[in-house]
Structures are given as structure tokens and as C-alpha cells.
C-alpha atoms as a PDB file:
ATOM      1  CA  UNK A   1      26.629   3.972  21.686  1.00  0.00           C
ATOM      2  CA  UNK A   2      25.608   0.679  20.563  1.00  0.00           C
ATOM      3  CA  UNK A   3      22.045   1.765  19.054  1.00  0.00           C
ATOM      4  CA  UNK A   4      20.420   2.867  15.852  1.00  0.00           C
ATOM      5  CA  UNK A   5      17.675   5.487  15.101  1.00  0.00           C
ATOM      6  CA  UNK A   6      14.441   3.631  13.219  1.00  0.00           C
ATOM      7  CA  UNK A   7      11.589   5.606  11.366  1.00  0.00           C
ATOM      8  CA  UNK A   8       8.753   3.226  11.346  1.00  0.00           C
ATOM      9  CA  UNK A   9       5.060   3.027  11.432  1.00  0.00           C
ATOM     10  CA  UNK A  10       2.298   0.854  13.367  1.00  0.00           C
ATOM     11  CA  UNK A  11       0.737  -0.277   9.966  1.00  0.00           C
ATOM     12  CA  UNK A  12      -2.845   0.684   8.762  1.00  0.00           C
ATOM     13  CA  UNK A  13      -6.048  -0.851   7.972  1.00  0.00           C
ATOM     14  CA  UNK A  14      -9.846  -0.100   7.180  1.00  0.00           C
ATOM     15  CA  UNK A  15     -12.711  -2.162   7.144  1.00  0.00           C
ATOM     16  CA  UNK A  16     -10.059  -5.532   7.136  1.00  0.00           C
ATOM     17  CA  UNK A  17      -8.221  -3.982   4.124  1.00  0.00           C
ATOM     18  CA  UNK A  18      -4.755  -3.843   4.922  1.00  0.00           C
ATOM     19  CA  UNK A  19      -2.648  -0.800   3.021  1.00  0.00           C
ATOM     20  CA  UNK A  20       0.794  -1.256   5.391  1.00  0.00           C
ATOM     21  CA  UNK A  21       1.561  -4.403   8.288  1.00  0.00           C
ATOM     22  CA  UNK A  22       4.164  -2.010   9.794  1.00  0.00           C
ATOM     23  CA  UNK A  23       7.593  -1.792   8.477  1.00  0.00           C
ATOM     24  CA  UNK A  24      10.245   0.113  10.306  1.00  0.00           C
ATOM     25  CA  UNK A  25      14.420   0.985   8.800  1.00  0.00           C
ATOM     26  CA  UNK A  26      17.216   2.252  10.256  1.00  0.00           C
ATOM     27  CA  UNK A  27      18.188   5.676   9.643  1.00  0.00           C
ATOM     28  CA  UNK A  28      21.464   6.331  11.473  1.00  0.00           C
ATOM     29  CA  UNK A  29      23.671   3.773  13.489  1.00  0.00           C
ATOM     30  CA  UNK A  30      24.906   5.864  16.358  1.00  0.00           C
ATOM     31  CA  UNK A  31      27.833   3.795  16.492  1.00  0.00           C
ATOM     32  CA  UNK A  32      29.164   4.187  13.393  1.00  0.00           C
ATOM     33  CA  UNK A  33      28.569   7.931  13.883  1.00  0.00           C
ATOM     34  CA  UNK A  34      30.625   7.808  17.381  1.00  0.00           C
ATOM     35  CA  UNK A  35      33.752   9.287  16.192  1.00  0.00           C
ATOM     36  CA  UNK A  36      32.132  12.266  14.681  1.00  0.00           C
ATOM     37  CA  UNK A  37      32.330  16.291  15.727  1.00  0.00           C
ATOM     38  CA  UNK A  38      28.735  16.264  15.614  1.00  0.00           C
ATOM     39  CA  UNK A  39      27.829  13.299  17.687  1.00  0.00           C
ATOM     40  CA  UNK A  40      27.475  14.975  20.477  1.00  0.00           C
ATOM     41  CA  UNK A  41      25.002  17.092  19.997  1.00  0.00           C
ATOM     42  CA  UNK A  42      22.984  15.115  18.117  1.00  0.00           C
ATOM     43  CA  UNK A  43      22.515  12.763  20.475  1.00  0.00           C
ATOM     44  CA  UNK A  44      21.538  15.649  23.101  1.00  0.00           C
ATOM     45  CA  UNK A  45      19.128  16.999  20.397  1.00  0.00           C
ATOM     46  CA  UNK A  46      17.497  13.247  20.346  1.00  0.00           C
ATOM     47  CA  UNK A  47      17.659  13.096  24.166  1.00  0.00           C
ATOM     48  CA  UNK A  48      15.638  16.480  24.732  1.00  0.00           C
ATOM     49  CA  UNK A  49      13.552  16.900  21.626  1.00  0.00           C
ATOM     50  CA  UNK A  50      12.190  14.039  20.509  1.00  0.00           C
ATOM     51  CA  UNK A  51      13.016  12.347  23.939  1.00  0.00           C
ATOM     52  CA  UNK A  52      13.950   9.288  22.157  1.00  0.00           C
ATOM     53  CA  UNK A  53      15.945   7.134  24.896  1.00  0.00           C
ATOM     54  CA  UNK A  54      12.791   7.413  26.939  1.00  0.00           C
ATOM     55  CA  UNK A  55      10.287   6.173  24.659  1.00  0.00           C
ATOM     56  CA  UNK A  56       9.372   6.063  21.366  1.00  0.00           C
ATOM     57  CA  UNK A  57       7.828   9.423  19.637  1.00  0.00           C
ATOM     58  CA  UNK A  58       4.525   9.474  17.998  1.00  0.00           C
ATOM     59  CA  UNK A  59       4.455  13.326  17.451  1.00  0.00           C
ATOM     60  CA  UNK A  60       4.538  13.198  13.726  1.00  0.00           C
ATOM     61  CA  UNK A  61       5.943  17.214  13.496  1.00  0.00           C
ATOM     62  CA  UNK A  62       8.696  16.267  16.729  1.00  0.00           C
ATOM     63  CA  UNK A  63       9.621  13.338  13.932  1.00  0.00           C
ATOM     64  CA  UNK A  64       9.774  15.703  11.165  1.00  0.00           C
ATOM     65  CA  UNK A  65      11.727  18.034  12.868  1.00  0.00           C
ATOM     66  CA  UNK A  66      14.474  15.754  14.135  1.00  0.00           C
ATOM     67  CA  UNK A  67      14.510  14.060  10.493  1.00  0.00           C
ATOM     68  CA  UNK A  68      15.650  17.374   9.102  1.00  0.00           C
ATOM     69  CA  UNK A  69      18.004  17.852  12.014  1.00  0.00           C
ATOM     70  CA  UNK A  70      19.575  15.009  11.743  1.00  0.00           C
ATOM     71  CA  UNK A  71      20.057  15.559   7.992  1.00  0.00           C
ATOM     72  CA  UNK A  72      20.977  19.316   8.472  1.00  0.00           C
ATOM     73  CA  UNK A  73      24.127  17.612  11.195  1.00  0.00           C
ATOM     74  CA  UNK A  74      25.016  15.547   7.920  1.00  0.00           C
ATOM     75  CA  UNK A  75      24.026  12.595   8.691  1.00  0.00           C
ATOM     76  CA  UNK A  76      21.750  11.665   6.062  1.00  0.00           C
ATOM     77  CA  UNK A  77      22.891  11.765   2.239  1.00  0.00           C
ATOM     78  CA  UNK A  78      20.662  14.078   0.251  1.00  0.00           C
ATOM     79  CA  UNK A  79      19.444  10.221  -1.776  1.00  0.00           C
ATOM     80  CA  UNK A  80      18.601   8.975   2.103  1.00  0.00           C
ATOM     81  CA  UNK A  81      16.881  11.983   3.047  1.00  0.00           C
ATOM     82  CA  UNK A  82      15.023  12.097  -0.137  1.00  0.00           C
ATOM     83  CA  UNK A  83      13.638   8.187   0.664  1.00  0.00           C
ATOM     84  CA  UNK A  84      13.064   9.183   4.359  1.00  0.00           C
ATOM     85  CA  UNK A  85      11.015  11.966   3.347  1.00  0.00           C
ATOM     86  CA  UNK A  86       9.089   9.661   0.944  1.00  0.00           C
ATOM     87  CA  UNK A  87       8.770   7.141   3.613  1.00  0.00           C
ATOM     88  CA  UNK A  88       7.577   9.665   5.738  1.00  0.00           C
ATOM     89  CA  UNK A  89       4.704  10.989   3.525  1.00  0.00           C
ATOM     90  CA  UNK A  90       3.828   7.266   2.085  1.00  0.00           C
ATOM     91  CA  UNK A  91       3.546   6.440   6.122  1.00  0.00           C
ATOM     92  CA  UNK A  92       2.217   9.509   8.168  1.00  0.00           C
ATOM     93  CA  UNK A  93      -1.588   7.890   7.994  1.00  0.00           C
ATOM     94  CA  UNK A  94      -0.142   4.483   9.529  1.00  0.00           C
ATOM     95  CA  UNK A  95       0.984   6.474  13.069  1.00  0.00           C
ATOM     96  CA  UNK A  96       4.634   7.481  12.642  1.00  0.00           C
ATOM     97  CA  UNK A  97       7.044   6.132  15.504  1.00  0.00           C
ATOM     98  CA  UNK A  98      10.589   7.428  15.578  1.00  0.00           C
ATOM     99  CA  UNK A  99      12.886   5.430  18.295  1.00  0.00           C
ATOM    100  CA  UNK A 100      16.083   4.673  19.727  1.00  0.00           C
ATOM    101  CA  UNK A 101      16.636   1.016  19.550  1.00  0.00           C
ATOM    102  CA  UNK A 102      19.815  -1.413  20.885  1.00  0.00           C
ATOM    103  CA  UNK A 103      21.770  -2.570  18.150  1.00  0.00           C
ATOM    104  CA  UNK A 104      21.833  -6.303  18.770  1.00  0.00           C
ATOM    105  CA  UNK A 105      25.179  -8.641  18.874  1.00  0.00           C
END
């Protein structure tokens, strides 16, 4: 599958302060994942959980939740996971958004 799996956030501001404009990173390429024994399921985890082909998810524990999954599968180093989690906890006040996006070219 010619996607990628982003962690990202909508940004935050009060009062005209701005503490984060949005940022968003990749956290797994599907496609370089294809050829894997746990593809698979992973991708029907993503599917039914956090219902990611669909549209985006907002739920910040349905994020958490498939962050550890997909590290418990392997697919996150234990340094990635580490900056994911940080990412999440720097981010969770901004609106959390975990998605399924087409890789382009």
C-alpha cells in the first residue's frame, strides 16, 4: 500500500499567542512494511480501531492505543517510540490527529 501513518496535531493558541502552528511526521510507511509477517494485521488493526482509512482520528486514547500497537507489532524502534511518545505528550493540548495519508509520487 502506497501510504504512510502521520501523528500530527491541529496547532494551539490562546489569546493570539501561538505555542504550536501544527506540525505532523510520519511514523510508519506501509509500503516499506509490505513484505512483512505482520502487515497484515496491522493494517486490519488500523482499519477497525482507529478507523484510519476512513478518516482521520481525534480520539487521543484510540491514538495512544494504536501507537503502542503498532510499536508492540515492531514497527517502531524503542528511540522512535520514545520521540513519538514525547511528541505525543508535548502535543495532546494542540488536538491529536492520527491518519492514513497517500504517499505521493
Amino acid at each position: 500500500m502506497k501510504a504512510v501513518i502521520t501523528l500530527g496535531c491541529n496547532g494551539r493558541q490562546d489569546e493570539g499567542f501561538h505555542f504550536c502552528s501544527s506540525v505532523s511526521n510520519i511514523i510508519v510507511d506501509l509500503e516499506k512494511i509490505a513484505h512483512t509477517e505482520g502487515y497484515k494485521n496491522l493494517v486490519i488493526y488500523l482499519d477497525k480501531v482507529p478507523k484510519i482509512f476512513d478518516n482521520p482520528c481525534f480520539v487521543s486514547h484510540t491514538i495512544s492505543n494504536a501507537i503502542y500497537k503498532i510499536y508492540e507489532m515492531g514497527y517502531l524502534s524503542e528511540v522512535n517510540y520514545k520521540f513519538v511518545a514525547h511528541f505525543y505528550d508535548m502535543h495532546k493540548r494542540c488536538g491529536l490527529i492520527l491518519k492514513a495519508e497517500v504517499k505521493s509520487g
